[in-house]
C-alpha atoms as a PDB file:
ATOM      1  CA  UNK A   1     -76.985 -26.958 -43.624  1.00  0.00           C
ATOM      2  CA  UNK A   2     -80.317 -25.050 -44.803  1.00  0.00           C
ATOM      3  CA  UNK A   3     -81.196 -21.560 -45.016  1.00  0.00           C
ATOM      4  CA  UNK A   4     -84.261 -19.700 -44.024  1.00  0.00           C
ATOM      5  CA  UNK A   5     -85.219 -16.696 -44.573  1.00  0.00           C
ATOM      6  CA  UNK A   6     -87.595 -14.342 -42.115  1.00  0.00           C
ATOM      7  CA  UNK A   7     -89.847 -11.390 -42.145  1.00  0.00           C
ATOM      8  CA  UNK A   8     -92.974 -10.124 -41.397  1.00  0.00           C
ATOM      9  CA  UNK A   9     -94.869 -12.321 -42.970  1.00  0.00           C
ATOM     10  CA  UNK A  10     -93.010 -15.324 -41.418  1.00  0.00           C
ATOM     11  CA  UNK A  11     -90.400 -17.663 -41.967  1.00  0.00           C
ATOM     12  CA  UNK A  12     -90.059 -19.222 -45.873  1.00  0.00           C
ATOM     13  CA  UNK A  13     -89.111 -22.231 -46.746  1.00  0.00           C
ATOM     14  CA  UNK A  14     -85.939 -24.076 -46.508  1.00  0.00           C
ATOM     15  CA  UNK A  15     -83.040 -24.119 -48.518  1.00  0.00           C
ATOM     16  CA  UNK A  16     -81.732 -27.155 -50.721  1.00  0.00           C
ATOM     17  CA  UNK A  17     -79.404 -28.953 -48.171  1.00  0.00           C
ATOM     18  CA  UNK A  18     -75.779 -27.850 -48.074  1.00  0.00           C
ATOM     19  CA  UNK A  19     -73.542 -30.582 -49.099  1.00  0.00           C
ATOM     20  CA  UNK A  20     -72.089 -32.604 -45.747  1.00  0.00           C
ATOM     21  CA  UNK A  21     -69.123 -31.125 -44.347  1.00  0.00           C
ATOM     22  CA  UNK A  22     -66.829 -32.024 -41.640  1.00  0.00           C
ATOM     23  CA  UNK A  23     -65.292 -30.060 -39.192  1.00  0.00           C
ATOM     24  CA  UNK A  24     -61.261 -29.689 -38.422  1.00  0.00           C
ATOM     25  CA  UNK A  25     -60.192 -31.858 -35.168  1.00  0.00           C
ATOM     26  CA  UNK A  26     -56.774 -31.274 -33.769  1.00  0.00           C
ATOM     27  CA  UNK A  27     -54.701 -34.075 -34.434  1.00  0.00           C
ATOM     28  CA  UNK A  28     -53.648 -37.302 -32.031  1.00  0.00           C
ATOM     29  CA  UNK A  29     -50.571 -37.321 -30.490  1.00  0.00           C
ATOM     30  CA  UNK A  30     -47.352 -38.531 -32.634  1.00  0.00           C
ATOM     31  CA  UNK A  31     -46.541 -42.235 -31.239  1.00  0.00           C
ATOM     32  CA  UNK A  32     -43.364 -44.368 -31.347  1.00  0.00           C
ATOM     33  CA  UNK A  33     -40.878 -41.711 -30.605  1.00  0.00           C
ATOM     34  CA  UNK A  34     -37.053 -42.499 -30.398  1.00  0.00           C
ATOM     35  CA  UNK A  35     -34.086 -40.261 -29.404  1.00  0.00           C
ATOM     36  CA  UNK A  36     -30.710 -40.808 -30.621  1.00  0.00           C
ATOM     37  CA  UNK A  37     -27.746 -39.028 -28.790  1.00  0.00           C
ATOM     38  CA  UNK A  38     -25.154 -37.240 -30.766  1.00  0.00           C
ATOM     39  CA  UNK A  39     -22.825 -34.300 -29.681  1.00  0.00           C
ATOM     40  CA  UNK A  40     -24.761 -31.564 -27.480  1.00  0.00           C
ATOM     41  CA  UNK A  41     -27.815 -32.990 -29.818  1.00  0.00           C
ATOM     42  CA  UNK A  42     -30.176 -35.522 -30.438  1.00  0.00           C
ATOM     43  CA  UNK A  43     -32.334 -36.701 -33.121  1.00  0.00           C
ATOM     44  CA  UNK A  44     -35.608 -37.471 -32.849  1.00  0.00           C
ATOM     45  CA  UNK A  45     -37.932 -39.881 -34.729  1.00  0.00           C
ATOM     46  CA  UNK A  46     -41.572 -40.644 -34.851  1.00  0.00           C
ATOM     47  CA  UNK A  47     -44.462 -42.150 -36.379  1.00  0.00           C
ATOM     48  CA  UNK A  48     -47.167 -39.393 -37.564  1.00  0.00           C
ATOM     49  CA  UNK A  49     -50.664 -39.579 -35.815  1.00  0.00           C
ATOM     50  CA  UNK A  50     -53.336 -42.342 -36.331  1.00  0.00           C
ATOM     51  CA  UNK A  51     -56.001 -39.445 -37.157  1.00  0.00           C
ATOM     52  CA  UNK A  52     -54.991 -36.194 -38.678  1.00  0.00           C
ATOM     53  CA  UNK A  53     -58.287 -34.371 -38.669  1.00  0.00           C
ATOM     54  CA  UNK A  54     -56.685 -32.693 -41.118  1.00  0.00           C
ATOM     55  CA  UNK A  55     -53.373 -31.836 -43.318  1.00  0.00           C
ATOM     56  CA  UNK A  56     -51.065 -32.352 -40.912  1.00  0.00           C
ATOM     57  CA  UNK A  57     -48.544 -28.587 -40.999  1.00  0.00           C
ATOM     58  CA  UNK A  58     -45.824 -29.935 -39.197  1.00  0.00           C
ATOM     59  CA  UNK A  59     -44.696 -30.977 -36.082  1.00  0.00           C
ATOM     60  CA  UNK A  60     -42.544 -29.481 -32.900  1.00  0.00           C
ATOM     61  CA  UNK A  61     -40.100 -32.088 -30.917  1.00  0.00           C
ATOM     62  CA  UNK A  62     -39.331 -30.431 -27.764  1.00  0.00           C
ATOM     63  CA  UNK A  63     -36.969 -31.491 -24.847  1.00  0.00           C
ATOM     64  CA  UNK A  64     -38.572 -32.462 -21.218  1.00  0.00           C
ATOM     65  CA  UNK A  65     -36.630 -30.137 -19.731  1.00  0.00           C
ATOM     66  CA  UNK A  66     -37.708 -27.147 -22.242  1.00  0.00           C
ATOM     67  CA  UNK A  67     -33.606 -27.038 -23.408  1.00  0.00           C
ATOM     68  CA  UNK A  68     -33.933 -27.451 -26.907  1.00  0.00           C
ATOM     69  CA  UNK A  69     -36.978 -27.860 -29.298  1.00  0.00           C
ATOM     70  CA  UNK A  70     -37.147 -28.250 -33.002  1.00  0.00           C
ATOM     71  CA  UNK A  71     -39.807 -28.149 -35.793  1.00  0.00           C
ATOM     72  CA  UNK A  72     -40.347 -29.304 -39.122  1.00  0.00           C
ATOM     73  CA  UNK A  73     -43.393 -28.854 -41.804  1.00  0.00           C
ATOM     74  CA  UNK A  74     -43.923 -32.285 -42.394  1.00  0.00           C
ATOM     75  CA  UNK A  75     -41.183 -34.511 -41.785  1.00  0.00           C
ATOM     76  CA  UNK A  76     -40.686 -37.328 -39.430  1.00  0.00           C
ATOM     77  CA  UNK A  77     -37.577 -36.573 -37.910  1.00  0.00           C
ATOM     78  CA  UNK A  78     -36.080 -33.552 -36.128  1.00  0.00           C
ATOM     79  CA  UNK A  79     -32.310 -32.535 -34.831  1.00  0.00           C
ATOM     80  CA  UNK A  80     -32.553 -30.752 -31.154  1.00  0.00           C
ATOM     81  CA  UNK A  81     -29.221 -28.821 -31.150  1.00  0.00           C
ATOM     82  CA  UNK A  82     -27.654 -26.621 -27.934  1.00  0.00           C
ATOM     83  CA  UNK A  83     -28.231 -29.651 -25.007  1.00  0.00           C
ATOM     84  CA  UNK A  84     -25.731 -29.614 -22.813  1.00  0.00           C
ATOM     85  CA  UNK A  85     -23.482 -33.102 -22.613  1.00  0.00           C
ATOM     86  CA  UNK A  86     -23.650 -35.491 -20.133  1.00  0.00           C
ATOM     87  CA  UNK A  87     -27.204 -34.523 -19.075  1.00  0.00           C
ATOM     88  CA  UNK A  88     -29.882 -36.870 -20.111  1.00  0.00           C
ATOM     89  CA  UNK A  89     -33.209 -36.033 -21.849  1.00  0.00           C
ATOM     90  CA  UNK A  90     -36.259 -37.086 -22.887  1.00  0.00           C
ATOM     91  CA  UNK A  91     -38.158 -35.467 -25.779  1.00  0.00           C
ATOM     92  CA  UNK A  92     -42.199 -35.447 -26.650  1.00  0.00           C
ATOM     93  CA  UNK A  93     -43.669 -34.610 -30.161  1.00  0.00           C
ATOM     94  CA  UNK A  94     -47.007 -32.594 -31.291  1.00  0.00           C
ATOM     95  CA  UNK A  95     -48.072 -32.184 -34.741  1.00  0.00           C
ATOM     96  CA  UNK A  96     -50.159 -29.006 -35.683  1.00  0.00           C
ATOM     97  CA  UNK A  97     -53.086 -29.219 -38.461  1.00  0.00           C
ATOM     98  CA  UNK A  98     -55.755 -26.469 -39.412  1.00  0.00           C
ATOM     99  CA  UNK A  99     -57.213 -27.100 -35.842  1.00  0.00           C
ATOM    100  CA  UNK A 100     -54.346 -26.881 -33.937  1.00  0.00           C
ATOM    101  CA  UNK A 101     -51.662 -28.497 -31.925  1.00  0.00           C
ATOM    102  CA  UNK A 102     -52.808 -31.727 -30.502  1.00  0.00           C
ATOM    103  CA  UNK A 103     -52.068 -33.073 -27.123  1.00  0.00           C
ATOM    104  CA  UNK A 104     -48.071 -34.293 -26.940  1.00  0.00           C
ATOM    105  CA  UNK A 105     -46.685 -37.541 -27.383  1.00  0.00           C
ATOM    106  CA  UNK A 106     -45.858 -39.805 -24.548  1.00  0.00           C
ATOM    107  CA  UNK A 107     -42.034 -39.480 -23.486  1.00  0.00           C
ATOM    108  CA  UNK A 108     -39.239 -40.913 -26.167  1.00  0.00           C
ATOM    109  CA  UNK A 109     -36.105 -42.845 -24.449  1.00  0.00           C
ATOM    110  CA  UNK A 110     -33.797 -40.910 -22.396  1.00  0.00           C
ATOM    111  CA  UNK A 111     -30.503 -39.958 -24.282  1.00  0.00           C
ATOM    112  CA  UNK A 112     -27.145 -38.289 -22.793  1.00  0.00           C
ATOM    113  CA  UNK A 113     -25.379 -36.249 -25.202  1.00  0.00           C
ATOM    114  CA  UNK A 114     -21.860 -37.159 -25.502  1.00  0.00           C
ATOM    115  CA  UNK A 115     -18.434 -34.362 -26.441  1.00  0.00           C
END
């Protein structure tokens, strides 16, 4: 970036360049997600995005049929708790940077929580 300044007697000169800067992009979606069944739960597992854009802040893992949802600041694993047994589920992860929340993962394995 350069500055200018402006008045009545014109415009002055520019500025000494900025230095280069980049801005924030939301990150891409979490891939290789895995559900494990366990009683009226299931853990979830996934590999963090290919491009962050930035820090990632954490990520939410939420059930497809908006039952259960978890999130954690960081790490690469999550417990959904409260699904009712016998029903089956799939589960989708987004991770959250400075940007945003990028777009969801594509659908984990379907799971059926067990008593």
């Amino acid at each position: 970036f350069t500055v200018t300044a402006r008045n009545a007697a014109g415009t002055g000169d520019p500025s000494a360049a900025s230095a280069p800067v980049t801005p924030y992009a939301k990150p891409d979606a979490p891939t290789g997600v895995v559900a494990t069944a366990g009683v009226s739960e299931a853990t979830v597992s996934w590999t963090g995005p290919a491009s962050n854009g930035s820090t990632i802040d954490g990520y939410t893992v939420t059930a497809d049929s908006g039952a259960g949802s978890c999130t954690t600041t960081g790490a690469l694993t999550c417990v959904v708790t409260g699904l009712m047994n016998g029903t089956p589920y799939t589960f989708t992860v987004t991770a959250r940077n400075a940007a945003g929340t990028g777009d969801p993962s594509a659908a984990s394995n379907s799971v059926t929580p067990t008593s």
